[in-house]
N, C-alpha and C. Protein backbone atom coordinates (compact mmCIF):
# COMPACT_ATOMS: atom_id res chain seq x y z
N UNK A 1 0.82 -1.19 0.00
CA UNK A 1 0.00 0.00 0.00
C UNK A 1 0.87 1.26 0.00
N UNK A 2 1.68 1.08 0.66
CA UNK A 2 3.09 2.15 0.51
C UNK A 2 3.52 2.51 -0.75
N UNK A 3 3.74 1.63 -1.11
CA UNK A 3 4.82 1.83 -2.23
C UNK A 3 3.83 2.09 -3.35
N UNK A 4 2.36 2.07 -3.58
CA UNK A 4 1.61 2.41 -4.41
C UNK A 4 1.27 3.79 -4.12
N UNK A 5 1.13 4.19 -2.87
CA UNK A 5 1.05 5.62 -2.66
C UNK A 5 2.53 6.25 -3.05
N UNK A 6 3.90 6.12 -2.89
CA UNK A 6 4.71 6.56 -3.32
C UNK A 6 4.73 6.80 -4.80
N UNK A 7 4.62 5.58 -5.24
CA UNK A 7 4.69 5.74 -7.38
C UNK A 7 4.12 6.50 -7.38
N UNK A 8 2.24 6.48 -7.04
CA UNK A 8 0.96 7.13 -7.73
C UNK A 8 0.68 7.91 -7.43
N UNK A 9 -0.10 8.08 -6.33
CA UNK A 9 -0.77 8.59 -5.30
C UNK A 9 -0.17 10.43 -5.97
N UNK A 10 1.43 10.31 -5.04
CA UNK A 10 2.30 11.66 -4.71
C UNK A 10 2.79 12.15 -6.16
N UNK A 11 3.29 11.59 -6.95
CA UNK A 11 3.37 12.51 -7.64
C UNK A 11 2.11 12.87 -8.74
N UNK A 12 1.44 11.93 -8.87
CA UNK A 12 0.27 12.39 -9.41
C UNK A 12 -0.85 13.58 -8.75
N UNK A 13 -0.61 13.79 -7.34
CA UNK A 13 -0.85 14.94 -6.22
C UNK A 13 0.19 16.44 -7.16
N UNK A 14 1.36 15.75 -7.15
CA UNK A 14 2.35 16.72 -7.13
C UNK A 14 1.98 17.86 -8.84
N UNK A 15 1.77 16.53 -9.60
CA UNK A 15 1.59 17.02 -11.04
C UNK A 15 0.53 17.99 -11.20
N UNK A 16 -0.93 17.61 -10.51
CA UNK A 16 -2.48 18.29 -10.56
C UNK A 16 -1.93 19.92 -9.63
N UNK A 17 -1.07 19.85 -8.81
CA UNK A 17 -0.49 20.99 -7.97
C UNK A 17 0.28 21.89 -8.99
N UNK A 18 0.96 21.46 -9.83
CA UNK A 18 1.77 22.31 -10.75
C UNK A 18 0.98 22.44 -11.78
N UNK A 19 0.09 22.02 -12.24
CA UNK A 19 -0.54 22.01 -13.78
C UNK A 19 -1.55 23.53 -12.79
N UNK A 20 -2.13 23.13 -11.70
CA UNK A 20 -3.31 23.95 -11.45
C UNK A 20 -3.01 25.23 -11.06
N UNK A 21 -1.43 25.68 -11.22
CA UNK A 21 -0.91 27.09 -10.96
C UNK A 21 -0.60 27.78 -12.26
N UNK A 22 -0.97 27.01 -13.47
CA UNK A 22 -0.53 27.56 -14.75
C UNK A 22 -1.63 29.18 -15.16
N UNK A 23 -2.76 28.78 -14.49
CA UNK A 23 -3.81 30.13 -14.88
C UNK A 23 -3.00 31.28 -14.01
N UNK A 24 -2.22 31.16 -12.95
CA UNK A 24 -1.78 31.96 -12.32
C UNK A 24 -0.81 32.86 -12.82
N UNK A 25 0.11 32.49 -13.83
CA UNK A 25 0.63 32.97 -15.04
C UNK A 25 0.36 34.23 -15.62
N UNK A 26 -0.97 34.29 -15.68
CA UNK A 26 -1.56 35.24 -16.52
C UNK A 26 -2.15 36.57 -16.23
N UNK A 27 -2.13 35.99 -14.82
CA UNK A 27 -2.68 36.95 -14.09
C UNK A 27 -1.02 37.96 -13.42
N UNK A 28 -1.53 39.75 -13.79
CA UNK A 28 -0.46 40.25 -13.71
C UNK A 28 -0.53 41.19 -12.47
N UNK A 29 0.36 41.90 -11.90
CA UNK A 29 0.09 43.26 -11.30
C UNK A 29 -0.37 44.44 -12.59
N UNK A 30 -0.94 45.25 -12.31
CA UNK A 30 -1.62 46.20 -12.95
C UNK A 30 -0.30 47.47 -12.26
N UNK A 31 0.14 47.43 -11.48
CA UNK A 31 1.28 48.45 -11.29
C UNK A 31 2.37 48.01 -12.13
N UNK A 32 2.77 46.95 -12.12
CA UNK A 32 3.98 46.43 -12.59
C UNK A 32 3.47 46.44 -14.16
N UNK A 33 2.70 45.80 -14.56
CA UNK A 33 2.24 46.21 -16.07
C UNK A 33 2.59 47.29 -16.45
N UNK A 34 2.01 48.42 -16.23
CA UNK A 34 1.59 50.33 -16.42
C UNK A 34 2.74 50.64 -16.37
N UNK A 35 3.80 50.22 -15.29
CA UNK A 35 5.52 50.82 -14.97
C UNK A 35 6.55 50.34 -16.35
N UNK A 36 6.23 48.65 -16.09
CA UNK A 36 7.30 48.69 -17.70
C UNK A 36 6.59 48.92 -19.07
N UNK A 37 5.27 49.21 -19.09
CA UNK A 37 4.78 49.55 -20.22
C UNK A 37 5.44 50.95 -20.66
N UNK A 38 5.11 51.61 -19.32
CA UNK A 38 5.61 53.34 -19.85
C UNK A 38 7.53 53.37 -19.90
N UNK A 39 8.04 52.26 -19.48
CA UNK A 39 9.19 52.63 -19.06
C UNK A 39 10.30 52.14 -20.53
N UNK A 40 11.77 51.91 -20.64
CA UNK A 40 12.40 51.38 -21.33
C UNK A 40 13.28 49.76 -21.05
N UNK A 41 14.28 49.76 -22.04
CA UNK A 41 14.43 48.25 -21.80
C UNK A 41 15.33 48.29 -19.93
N UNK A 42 16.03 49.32 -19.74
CA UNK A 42 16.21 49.10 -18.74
C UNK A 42 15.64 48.81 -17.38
N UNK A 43 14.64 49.73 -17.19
CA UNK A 43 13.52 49.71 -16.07
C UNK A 43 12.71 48.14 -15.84
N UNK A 44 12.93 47.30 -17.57
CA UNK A 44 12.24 46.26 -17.76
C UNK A 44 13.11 45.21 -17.03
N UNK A 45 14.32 45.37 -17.36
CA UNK A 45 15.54 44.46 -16.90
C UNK A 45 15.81 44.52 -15.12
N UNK A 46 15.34 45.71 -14.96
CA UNK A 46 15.56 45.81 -13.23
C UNK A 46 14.36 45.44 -12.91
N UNK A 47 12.83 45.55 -13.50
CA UNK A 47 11.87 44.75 -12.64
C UNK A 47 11.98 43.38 -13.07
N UNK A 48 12.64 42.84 -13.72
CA UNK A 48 12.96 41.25 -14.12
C UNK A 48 14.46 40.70 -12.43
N UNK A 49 14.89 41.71 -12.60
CA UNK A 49 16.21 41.71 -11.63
C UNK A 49 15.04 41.19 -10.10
N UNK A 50 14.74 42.17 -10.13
CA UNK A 50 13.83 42.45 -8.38
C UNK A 50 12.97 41.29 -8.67
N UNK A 51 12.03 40.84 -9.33
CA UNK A 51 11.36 39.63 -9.31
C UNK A 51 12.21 38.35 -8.46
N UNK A 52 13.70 38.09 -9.43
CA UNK A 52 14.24 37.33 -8.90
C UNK A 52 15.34 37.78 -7.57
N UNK A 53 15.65 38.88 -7.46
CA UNK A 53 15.39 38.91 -6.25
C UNK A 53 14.80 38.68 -4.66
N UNK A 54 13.50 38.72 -5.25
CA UNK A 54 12.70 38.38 -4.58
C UNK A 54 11.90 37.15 -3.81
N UNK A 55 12.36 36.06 -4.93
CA UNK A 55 11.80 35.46 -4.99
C UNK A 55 13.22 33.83 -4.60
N UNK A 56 14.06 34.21 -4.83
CA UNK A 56 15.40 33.55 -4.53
C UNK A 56 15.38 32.72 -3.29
N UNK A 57 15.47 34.17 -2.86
CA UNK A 57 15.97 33.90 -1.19
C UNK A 57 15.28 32.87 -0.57
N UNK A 58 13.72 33.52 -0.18
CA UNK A 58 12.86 32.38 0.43
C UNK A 58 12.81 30.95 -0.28
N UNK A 59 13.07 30.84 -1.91
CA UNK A 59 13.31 29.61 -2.12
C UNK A 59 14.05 28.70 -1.51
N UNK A 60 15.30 29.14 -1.36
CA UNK A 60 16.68 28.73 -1.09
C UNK A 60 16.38 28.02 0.39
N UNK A 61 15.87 29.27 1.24
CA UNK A 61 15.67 28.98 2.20
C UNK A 61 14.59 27.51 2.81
N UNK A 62 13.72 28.02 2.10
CA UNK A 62 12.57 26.82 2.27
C UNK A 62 13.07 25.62 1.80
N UNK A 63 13.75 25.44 0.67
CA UNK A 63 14.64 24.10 0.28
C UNK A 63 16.12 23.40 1.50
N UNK A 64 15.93 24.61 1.85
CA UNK A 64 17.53 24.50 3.18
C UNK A 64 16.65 23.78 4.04
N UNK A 65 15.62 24.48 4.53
CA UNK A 65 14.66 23.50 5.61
C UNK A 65 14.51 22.62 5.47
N UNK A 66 14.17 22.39 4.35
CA UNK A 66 13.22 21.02 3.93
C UNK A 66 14.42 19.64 4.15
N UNK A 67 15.96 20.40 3.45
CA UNK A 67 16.78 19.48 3.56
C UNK A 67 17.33 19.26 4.95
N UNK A 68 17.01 20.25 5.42
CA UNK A 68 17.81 19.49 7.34
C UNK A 68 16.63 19.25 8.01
N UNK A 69 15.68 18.94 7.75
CA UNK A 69 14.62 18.63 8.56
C UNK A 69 14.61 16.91 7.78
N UNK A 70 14.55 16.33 6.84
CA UNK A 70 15.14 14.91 5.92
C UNK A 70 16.40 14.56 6.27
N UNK A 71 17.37 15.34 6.91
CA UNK A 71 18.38 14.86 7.04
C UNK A 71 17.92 14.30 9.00
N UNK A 72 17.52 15.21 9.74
CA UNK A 72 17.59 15.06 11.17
C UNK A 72 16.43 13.88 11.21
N UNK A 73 15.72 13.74 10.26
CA UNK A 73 14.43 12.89 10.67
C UNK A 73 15.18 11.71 11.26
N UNK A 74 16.10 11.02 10.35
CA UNK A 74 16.61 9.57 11.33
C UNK A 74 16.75 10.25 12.73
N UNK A 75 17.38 10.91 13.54
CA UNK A 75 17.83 10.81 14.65
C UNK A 75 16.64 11.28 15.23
N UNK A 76 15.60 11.86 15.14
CA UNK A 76 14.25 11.85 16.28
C UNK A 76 13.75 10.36 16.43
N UNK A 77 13.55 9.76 14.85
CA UNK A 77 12.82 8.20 15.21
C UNK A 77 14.13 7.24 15.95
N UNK A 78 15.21 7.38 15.88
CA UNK A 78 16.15 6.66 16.47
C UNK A 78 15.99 7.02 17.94
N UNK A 79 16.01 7.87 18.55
CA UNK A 79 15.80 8.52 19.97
C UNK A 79 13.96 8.24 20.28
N UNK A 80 13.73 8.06 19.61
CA UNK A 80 11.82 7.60 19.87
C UNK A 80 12.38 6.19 19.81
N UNK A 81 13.11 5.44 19.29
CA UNK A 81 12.95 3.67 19.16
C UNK A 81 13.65 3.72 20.50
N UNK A 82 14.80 4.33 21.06
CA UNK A 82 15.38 3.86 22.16
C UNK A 82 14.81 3.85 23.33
N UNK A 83 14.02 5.04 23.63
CA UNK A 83 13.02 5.12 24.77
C UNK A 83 13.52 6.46 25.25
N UNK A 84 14.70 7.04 24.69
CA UNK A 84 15.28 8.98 25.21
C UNK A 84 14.16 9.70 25.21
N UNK A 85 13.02 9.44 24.96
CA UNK A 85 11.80 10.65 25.14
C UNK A 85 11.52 10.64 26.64
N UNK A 86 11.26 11.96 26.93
CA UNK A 86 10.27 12.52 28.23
C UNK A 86 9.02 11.91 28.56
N UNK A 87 8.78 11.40 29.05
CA UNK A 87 7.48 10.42 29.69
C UNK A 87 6.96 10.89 30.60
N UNK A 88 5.99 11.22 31.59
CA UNK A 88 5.46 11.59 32.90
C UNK A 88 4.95 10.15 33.34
């Protein structure tokens, strides 16, 4: 049952999650539109700059989590199998 939820289940979750953000695409800021509309190629290149700016960091970050929180998981269930938890 595992291993059928792993093949299927998740990434077929994962796929309907990325396909269903594609309308989101299209949808723009109306400031950011109006600014590089009136502006030149430069102004265009620095709101392309600041996008990824923006948008970097917290990636990076949220991927940093994700990876030391997968990395520490063995040692909580190893310390839960031994009996090191707090009990009352």
């Amino acid at each position: 049952m595992r291993s059928l939820l792993r093949s299927i289940v998740l990434p077929g979750a994962a796929l309907i999650l990325v396909l269903s953000a594609v309308p989101a695409f299209s949808q723009g800021c109306a400031l950011c539109y109006t600014q590089a509309a009136s502006s030149g190629a430069r102004m265009i290149q620095a709101l392309k700059s600041g996008i990824l700016i923006l948008i970097v960091p917290p990636t990076l970050g949220s991927v940093g989590m994700i990876f030391v929180m997968y990395k520490k998981r063995d040692q909580v269930r190893h310390s839960d199998e031994d009996g090191d938890t707090f009990r009352d």
